[in-house]
C-alpha atoms as a PDB file:
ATOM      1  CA  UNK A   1     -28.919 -67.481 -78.951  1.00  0.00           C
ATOM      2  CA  UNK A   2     -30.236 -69.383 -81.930  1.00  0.00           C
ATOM      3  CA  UNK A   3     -28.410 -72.842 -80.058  1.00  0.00           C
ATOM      4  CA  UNK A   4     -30.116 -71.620 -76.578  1.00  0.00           C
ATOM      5  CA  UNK A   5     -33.836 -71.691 -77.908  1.00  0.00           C
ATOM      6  CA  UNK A   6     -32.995 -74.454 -79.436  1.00  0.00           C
ATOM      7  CA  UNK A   7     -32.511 -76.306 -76.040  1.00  0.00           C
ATOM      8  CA  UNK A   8     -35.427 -75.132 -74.821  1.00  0.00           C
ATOM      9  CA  UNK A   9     -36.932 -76.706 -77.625  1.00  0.00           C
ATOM     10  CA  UNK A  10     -35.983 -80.047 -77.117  1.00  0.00           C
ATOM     11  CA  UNK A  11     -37.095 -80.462 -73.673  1.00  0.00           C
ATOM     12  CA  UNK A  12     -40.395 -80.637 -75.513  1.00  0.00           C
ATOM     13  CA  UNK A  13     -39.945 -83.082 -78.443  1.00  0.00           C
ATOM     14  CA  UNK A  14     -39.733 -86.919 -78.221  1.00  0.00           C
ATOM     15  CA  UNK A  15     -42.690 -89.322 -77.314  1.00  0.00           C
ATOM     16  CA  UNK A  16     -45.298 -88.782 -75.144  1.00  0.00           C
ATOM     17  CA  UNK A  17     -43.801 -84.666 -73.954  1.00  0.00           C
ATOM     18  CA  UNK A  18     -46.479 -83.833 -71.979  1.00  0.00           C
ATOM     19  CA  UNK A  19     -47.232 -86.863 -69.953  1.00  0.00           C
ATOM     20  CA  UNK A  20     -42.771 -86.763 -69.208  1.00  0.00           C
ATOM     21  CA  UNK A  21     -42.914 -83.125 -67.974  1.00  0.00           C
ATOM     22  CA  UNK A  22     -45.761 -83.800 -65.726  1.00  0.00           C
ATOM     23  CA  UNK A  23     -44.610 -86.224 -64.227  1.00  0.00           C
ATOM     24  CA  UNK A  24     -41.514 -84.347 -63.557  1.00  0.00           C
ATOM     25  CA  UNK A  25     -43.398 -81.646 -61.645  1.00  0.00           C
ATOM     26  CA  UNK A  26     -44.692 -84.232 -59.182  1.00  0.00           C
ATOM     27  CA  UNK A  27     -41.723 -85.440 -58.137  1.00  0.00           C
ATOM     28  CA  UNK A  28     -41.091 -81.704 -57.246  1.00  0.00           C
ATOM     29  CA  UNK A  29     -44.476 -81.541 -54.999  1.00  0.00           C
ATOM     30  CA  UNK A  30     -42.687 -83.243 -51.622  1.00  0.00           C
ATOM     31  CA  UNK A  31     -39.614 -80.775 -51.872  1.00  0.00           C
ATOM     32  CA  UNK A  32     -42.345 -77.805 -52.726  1.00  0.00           C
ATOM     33  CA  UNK A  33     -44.457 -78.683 -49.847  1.00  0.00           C
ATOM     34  CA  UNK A  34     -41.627 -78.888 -47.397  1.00  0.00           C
ATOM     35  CA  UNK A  35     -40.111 -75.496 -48.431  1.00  0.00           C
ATOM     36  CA  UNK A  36     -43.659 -74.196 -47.471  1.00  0.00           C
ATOM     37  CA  UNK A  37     -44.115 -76.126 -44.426  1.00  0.00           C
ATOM     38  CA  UNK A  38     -40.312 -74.115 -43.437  1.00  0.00           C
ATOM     39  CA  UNK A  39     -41.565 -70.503 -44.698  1.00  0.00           C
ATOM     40  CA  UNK A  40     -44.842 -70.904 -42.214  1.00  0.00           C
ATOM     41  CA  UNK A  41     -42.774 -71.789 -39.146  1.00  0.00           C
ATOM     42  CA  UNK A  42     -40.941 -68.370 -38.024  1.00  0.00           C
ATOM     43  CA  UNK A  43     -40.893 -66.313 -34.668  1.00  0.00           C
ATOM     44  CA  UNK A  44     -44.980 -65.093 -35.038  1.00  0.00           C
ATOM     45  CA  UNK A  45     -46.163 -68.849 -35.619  1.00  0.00           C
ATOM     46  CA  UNK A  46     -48.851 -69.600 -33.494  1.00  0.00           C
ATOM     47  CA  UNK A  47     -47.070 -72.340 -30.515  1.00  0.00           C
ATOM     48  CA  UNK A  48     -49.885 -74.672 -31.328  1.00  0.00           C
ATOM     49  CA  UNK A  49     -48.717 -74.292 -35.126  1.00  0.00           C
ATOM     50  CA  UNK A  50     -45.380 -74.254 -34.738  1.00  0.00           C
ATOM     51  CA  UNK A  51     -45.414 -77.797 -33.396  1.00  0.00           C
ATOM     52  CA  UNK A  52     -47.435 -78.737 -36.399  1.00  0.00           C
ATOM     53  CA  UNK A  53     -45.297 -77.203 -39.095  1.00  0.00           C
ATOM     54  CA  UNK A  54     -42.449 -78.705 -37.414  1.00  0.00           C
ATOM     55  CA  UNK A  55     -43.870 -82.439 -37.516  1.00  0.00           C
ATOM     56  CA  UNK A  56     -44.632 -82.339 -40.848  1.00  0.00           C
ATOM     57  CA  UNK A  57     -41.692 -80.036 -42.286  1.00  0.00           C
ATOM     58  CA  UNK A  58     -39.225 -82.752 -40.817  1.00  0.00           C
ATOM     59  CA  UNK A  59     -41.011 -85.823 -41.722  1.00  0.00           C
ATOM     60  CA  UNK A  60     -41.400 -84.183 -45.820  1.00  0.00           C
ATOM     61  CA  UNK A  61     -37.880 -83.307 -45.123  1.00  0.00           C
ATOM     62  CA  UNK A  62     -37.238 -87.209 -44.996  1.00  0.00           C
ATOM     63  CA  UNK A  63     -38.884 -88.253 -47.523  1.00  0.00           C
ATOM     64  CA  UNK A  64     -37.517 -85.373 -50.282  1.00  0.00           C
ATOM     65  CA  UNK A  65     -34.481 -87.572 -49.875  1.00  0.00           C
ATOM     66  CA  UNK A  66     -36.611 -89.908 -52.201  1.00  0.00           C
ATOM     67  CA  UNK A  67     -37.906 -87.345 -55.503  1.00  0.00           C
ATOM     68  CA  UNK A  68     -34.073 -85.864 -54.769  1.00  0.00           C
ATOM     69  CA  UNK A  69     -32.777 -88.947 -56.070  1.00  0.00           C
ATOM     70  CA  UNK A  70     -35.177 -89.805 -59.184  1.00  0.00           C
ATOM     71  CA  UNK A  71     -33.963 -86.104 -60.286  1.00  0.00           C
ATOM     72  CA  UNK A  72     -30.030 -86.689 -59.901  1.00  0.00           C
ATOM     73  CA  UNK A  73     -31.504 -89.655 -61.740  1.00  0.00           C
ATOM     74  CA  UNK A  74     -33.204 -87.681 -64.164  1.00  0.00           C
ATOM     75  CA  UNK A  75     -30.132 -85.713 -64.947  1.00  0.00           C
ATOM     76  CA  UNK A  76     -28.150 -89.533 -65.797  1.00  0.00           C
ATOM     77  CA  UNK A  77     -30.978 -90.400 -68.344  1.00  0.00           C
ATOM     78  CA  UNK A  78     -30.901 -86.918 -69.885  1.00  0.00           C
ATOM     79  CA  UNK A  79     -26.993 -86.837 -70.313  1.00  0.00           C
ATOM     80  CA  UNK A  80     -27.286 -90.861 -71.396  1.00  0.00           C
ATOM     81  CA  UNK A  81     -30.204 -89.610 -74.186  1.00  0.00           C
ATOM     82  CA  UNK A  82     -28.274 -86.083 -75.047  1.00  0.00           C
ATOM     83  CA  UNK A  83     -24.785 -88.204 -75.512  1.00  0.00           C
ATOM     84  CA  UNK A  84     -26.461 -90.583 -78.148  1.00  0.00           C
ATOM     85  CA  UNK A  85     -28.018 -87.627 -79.697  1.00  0.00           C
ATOM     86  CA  UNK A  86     -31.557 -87.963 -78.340  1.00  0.00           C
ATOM     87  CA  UNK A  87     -34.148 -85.434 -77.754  1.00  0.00           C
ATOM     88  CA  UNK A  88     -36.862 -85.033 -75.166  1.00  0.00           C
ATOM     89  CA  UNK A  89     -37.665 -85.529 -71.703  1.00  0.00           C
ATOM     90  CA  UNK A  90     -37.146 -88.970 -69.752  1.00  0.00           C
ATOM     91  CA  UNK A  91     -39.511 -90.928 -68.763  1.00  0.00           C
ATOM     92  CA  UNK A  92     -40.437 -91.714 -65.104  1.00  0.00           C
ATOM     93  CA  UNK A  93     -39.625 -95.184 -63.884  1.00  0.00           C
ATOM     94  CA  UNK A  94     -38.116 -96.587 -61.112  1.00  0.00           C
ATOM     95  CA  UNK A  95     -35.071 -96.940 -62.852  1.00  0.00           C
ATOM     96  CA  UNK A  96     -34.466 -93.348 -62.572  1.00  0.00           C
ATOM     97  CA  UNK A  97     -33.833 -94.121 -58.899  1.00  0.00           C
ATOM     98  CA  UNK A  98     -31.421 -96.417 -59.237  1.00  0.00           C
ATOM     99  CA  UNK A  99     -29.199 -94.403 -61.642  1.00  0.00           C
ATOM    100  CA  UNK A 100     -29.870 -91.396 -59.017  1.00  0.00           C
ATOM    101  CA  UNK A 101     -28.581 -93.481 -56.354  1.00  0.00           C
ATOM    102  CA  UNK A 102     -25.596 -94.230 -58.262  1.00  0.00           C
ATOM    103  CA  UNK A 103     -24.572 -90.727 -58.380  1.00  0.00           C
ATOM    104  CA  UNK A 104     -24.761 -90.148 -54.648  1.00  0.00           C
ATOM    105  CA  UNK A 105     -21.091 -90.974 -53.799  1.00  0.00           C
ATOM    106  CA  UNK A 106     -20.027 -88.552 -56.416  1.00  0.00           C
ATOM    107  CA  UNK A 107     -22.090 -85.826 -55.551  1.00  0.00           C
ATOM    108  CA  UNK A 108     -21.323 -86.535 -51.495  1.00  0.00           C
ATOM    109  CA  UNK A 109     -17.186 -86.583 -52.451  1.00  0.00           C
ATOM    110  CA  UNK A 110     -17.779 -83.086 -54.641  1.00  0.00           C
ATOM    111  CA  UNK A 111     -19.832 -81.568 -52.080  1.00  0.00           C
ATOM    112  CA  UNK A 112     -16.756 -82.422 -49.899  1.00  0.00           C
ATOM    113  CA  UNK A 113     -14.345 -79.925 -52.161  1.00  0.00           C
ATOM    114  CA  UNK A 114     -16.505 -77.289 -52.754  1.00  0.00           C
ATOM    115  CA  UNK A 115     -17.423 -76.872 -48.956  1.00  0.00           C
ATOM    116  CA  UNK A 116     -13.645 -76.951 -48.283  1.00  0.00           C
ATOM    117  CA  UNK A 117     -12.350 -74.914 -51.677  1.00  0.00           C
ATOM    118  CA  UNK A 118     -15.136 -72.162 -50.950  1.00  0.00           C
ATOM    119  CA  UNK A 119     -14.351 -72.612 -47.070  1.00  0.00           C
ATOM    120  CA  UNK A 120     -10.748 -71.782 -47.069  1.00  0.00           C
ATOM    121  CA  UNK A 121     -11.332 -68.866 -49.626  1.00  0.00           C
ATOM    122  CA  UNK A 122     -13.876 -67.327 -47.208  1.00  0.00           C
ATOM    123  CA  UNK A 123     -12.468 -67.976 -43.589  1.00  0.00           C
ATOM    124  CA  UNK A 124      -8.479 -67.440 -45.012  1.00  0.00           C
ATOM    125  CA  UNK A 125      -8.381 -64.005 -46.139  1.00  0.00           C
ATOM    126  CA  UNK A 126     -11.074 -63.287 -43.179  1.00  0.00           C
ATOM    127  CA  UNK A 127      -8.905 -64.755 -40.565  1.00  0.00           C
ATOM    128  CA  UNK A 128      -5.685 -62.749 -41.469  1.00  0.00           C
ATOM    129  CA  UNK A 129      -8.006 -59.650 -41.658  1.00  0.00           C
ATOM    130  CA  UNK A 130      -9.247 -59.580 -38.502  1.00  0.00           C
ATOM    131  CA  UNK A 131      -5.690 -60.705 -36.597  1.00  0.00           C
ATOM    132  CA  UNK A 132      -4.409 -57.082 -38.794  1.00  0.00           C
ATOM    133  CA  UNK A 133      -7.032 -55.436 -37.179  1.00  0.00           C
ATOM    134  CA  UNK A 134      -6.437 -56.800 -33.522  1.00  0.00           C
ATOM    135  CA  UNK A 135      -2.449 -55.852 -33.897  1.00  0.00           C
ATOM    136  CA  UNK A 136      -3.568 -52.272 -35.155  1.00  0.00           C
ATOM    137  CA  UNK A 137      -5.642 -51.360 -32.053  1.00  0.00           C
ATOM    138  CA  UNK A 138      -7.693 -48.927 -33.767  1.00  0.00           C
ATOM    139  CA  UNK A 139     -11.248 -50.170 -33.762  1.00  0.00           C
ATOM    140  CA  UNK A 140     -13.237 -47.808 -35.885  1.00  0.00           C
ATOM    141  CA  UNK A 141     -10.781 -47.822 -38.872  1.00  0.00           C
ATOM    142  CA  UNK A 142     -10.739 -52.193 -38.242  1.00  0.00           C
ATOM    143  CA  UNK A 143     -14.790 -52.184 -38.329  1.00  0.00           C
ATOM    144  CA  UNK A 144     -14.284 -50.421 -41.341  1.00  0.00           C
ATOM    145  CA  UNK A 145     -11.541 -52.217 -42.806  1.00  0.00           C
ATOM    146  CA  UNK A 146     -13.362 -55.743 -42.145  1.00  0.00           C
ATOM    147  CA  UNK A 147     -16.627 -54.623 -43.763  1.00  0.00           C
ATOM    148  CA  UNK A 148     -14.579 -53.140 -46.752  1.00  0.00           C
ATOM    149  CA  UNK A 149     -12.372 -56.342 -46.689  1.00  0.00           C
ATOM    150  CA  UNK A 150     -15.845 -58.961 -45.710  1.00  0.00           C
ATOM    151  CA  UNK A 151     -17.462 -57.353 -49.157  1.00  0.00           C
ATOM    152  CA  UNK A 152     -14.342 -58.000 -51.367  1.00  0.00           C
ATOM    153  CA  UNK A 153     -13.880 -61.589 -50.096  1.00  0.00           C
ATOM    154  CA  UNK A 154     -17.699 -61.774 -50.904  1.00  0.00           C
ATOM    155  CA  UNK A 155     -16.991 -60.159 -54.159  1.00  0.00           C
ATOM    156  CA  UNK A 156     -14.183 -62.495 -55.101  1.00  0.00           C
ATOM    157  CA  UNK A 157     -15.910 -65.552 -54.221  1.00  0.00           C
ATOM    158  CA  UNK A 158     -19.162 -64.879 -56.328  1.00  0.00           C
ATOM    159  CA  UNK A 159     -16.846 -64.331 -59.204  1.00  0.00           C
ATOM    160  CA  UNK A 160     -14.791 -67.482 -58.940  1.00  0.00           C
ATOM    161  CA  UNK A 161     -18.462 -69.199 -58.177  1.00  0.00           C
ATOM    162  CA  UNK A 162     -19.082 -68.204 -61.497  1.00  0.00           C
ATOM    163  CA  UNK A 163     -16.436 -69.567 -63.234  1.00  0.00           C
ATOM    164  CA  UNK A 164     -16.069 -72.782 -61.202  1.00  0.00           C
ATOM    165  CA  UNK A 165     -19.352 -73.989 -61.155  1.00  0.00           C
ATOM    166  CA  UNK A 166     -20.039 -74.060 -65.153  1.00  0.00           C
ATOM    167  CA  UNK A 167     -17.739 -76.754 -65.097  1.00  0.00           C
ATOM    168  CA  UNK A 168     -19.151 -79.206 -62.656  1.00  0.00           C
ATOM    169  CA  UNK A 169     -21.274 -79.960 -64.823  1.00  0.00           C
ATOM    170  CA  UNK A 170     -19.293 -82.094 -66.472  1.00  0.00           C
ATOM    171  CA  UNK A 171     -18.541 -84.460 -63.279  1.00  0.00           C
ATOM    172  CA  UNK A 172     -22.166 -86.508 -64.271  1.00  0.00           C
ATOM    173  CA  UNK A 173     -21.881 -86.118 -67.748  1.00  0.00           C
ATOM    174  CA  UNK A 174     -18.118 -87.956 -67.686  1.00  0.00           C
ATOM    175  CA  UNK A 175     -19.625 -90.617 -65.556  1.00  0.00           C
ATOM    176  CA  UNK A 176     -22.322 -90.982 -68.121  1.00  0.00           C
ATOM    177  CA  UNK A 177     -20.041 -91.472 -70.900  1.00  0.00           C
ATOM    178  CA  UNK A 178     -17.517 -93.503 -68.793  1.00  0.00           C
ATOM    179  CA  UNK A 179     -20.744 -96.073 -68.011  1.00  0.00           C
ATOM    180  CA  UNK A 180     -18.737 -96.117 -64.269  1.00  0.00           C
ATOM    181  CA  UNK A 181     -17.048 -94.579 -61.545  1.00  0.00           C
ATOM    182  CA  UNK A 182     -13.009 -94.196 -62.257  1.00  0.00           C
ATOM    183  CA  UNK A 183      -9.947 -92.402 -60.390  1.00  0.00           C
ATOM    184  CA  UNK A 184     -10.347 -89.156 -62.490  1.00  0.00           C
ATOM    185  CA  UNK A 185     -13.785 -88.305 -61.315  1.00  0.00           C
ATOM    186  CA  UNK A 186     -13.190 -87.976 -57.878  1.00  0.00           C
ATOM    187  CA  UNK A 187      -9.706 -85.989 -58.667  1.00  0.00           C
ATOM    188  CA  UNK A 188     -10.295 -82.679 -57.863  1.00  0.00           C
ATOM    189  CA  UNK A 189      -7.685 -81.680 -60.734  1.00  0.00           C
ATOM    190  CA  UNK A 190      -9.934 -82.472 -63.408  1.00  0.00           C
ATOM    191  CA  UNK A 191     -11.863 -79.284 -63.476  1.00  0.00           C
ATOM    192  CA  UNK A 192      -8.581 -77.808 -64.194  1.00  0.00           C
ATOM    193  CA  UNK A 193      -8.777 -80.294 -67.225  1.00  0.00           C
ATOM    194  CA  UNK A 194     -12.106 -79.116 -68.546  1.00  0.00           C
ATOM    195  CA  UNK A 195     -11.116 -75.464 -68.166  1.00  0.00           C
ATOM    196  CA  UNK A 196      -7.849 -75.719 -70.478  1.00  0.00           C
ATOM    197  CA  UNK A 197     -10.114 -77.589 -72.796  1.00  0.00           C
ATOM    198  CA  UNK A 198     -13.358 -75.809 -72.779  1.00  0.00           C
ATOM    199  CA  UNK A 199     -12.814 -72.852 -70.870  1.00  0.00           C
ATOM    200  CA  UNK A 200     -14.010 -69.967 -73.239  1.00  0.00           C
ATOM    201  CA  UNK A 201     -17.284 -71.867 -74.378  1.00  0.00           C
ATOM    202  CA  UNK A 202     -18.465 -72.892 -71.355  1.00  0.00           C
ATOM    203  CA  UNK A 203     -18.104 -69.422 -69.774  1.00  0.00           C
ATOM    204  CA  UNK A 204     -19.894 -68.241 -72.437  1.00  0.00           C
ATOM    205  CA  UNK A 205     -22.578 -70.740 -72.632  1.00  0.00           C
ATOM    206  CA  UNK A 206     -23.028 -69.768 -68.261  1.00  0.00           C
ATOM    207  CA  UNK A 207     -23.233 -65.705 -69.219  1.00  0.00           C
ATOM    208  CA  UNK A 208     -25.885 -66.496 -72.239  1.00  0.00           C
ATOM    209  CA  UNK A 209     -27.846 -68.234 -69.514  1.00  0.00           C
ATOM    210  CA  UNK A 210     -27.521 -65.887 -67.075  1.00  0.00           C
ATOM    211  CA  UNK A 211     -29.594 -63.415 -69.175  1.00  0.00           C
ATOM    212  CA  UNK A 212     -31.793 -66.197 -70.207  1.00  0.00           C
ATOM    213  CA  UNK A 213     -32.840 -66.660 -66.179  1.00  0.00           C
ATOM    214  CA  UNK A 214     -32.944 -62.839 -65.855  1.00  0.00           C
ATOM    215  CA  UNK A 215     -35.324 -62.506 -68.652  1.00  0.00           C
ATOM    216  CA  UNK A 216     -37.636 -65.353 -67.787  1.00  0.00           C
ATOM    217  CA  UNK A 217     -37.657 -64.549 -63.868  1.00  0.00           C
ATOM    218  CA  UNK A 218     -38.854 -61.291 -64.911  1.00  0.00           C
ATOM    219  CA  UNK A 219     -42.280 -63.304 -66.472  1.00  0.00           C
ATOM    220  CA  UNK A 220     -42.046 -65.421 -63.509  1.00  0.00           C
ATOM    221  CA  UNK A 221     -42.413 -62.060 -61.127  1.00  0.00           C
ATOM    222  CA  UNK A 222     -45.263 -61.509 -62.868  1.00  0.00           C
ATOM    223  CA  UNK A 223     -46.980 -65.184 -61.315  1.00  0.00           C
ATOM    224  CA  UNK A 224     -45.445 -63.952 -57.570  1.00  0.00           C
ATOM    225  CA  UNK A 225     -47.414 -60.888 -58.035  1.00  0.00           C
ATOM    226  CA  UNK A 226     -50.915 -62.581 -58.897  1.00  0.00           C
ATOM    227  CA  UNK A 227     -49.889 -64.909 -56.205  1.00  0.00           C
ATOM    228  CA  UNK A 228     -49.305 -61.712 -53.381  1.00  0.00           C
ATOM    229  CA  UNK A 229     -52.916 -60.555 -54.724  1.00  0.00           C
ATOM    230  CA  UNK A 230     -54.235 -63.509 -54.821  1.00  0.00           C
ATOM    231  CA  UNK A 231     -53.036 -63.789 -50.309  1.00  0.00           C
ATOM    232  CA  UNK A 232     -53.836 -60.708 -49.515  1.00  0.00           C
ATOM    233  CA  UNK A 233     -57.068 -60.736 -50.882  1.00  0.00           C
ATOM    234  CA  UNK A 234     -58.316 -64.396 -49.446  1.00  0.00           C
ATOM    235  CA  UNK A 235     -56.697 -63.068 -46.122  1.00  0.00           C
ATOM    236  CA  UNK A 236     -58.930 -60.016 -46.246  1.00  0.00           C
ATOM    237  CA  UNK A 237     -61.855 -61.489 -47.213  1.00  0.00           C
ATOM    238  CA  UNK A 238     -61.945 -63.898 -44.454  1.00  0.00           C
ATOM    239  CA  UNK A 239     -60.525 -61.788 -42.204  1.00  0.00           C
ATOM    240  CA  UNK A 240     -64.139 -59.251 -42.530  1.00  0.00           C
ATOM    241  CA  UNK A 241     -66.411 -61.961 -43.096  1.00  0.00           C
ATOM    242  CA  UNK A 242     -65.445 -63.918 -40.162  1.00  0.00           C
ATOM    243  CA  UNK A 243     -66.862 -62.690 -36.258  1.00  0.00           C
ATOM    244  CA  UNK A 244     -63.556 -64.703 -34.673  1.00  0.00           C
ATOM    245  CA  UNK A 245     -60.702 -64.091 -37.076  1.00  0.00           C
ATOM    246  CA  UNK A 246     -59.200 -60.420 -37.135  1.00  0.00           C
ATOM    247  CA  UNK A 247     -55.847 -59.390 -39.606  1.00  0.00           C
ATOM    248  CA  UNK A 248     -54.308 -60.281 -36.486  1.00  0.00           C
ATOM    249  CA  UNK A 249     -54.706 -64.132 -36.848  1.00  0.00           C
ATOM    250  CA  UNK A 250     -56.056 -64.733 -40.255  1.00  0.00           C
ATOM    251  CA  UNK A 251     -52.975 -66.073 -41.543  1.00  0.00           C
ATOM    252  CA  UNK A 252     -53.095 -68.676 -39.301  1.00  0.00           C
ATOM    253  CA  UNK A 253     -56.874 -69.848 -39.413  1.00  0.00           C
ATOM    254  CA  UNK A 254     -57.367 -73.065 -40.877  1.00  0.00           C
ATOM    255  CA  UNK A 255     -59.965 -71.665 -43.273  1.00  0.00           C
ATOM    256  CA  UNK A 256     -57.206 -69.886 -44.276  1.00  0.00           C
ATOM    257  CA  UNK A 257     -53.986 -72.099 -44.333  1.00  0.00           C
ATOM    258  CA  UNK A 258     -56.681 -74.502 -46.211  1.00  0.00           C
ATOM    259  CA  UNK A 259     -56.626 -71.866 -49.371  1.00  0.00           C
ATOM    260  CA  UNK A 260     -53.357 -70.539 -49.033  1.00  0.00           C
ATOM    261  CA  UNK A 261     -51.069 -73.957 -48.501  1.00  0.00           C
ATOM    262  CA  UNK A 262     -52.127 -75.237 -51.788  1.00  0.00           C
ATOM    263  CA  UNK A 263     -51.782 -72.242 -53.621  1.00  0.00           C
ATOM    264  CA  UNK A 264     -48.035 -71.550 -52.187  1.00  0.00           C
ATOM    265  CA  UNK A 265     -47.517 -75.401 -53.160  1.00  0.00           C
ATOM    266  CA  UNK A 266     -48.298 -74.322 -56.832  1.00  0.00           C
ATOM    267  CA  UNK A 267     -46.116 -71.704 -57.267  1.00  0.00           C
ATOM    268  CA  UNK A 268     -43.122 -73.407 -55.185  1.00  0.00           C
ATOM    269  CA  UNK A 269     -43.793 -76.595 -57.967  1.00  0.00           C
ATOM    270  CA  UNK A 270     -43.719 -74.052 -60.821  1.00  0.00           C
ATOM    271  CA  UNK A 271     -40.551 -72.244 -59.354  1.00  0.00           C
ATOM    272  CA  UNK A 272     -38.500 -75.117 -59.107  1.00  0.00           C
ATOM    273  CA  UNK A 273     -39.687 -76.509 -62.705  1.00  0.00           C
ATOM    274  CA  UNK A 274     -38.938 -73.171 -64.531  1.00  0.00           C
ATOM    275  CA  UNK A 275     -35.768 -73.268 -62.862  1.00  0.00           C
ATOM    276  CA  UNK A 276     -35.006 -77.118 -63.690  1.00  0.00           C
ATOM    277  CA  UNK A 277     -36.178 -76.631 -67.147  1.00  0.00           C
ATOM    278  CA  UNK A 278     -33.403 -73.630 -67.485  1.00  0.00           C
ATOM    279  CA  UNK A 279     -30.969 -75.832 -65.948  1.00  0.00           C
ATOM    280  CA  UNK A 280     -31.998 -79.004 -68.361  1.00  0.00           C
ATOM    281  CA  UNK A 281     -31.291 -76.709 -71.204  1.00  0.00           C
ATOM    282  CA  UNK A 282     -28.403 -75.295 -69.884  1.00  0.00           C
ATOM    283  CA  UNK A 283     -27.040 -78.991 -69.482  1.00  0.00           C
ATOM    284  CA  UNK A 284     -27.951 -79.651 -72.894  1.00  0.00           C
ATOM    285  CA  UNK A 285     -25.460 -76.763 -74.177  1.00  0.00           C
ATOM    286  CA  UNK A 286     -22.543 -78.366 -71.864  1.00  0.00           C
ATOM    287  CA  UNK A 287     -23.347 -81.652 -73.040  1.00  0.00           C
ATOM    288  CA  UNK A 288     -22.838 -80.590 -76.980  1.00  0.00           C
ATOM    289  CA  UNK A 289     -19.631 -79.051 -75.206  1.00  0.00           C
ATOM    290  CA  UNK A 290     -18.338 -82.125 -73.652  1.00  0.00           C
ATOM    291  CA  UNK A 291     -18.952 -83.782 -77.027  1.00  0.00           C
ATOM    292  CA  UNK A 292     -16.893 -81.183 -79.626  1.00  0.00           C
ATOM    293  CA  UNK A 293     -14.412 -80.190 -77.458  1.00  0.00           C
ATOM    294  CA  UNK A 294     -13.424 -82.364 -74.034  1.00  0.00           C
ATOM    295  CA  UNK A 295     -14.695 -85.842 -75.096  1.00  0.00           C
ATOM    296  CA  UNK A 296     -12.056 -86.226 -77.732  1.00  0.00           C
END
């Protein structure tokens, strides 16, 4: 665990920390707000609302295109500054967007195989399920057969989740070290080359960091609860000091939505930076990885 804190510790080292990580979180306030925008627009929104929430969830939808890119260019400078044995946080600049940009085809080709790889595991077994079930003719034991059988697939695909996904990680970090696209990269055989050469530490580095996000989502519960508190009790306040909002409604008032949008902003912002900042650091471990055992 001693290597693990030690990730976390160089997120924070290097010149000017402080000023790097902030500027980190903002790029995460257009994806926050749009997630927000999506949670208020559900079946009891207001019609008036709903058009609202929609107009503005699909134009911040747009534009998260933009931060998404400065962070898959984020990741590039961190693997660039982890490879040469560098420490810290980069720094924003709009060259972050153009090595983010870079990445796109790779992550648009990989997207490709893991929609199909995970697709064919899920609708394969599924498919030959339910034809068994149709020949048999006997439809309580099929409905319980196919939720028996849905569960295992669901099972089984969790568990090779698991072990597949440590080792994409590697995709950026090769193209990092490469300095360009090759062949290899978009050869869906080369996982199998980074498992037979790193298998057992990487899986081991992904369980370490499993507990790691257990324990810390635990302290970030802690934030959702002051948060729920924090709703409930501007929701109820307004709701009895107001003649023309009742419990009813309140959640909708402007006077409300005016308290309660910025506050759901800031803990959406601080979600997804705990959670980058455990991903950064798990990164960091694959990277030392990639360096001792599949780089050489």
């Amino acid at each position: 665990m001693e290597r693990i804190l030690q990730s976390f510790k160089n997120l924070y080292k290097g010149e000017t920390p402080f000023k790097n990580h902030m500027w980190f979180a903002l790029t995460l306030l257009i994806p926050s707000i749009f997630g927000v925008m999506l949670n208020y627009i559900d079946k009891e929104t207001p019609k008036e609302m709903l058009i609202i929430f929609g107009v503005v969830a699909l134009i911040l939808g747009i534009l998260s295109i933009i931060p998404s890119i400065f962070l898959a260019g984020y990741s590039v400078d961190f693997c660039q500054n982890r490879l040469n044995n560098g420490v810290g946080f980069p720094k924003m600049s709009w060259e972050l967007f153009i090595k983010g940009a870079k990445l796109v085809p790779l992550g648009f080709v990989w997207s490709i195989y893991v929609i199909i790889f995970f697709g064919t595991l899920f609708f394969l077994p599924l498919t030959s399920l339910i034809l068994s079930i149709v020949k048999s003719g006997d439809k309580g034991a099929g409905i319980f057969l196919f939720m028996l059988g849905f569960l295992f697939v669901m099972l089984l695909l969790c568990v090779i989740a698991f072990i597949v996904t440590p080792f994409l990680s590697y995709l950026p970090v090769t193209y990092v070290n490469d300095g360009s696209y090759s062949a290899k990269l978009f050869n869906p055989l080369i996982i199998i080359d980074f498992m037979k050469k790193s298998f057992k530490s990487t899986i081991m580095v992904a369980l370490k960091y499993i507990i790691v996000s257990m324990l810390i989502g635990l302290a970030v519960s802690i934030i959702y609860i002051v948060f729920l508190v924090l709703y409930m009790g501007i929701m109820a306040i307004i709701a009895i000091s107001s003649s023309t909002i009742t419990i009813d409604n309140v959640a909708y008032a402007p006077i409300t939505l005016l308290f309660l949008i910025p506050l759901s902003v800031l803990v959406a912002v601080f979600q997804m930076y705990v959670n980058s900042i455990i991903g950064y650091a798990q990164l960091d471990n694959y990277i030392e990885i990639f360096k001792n055992e599949i780089n050489v």
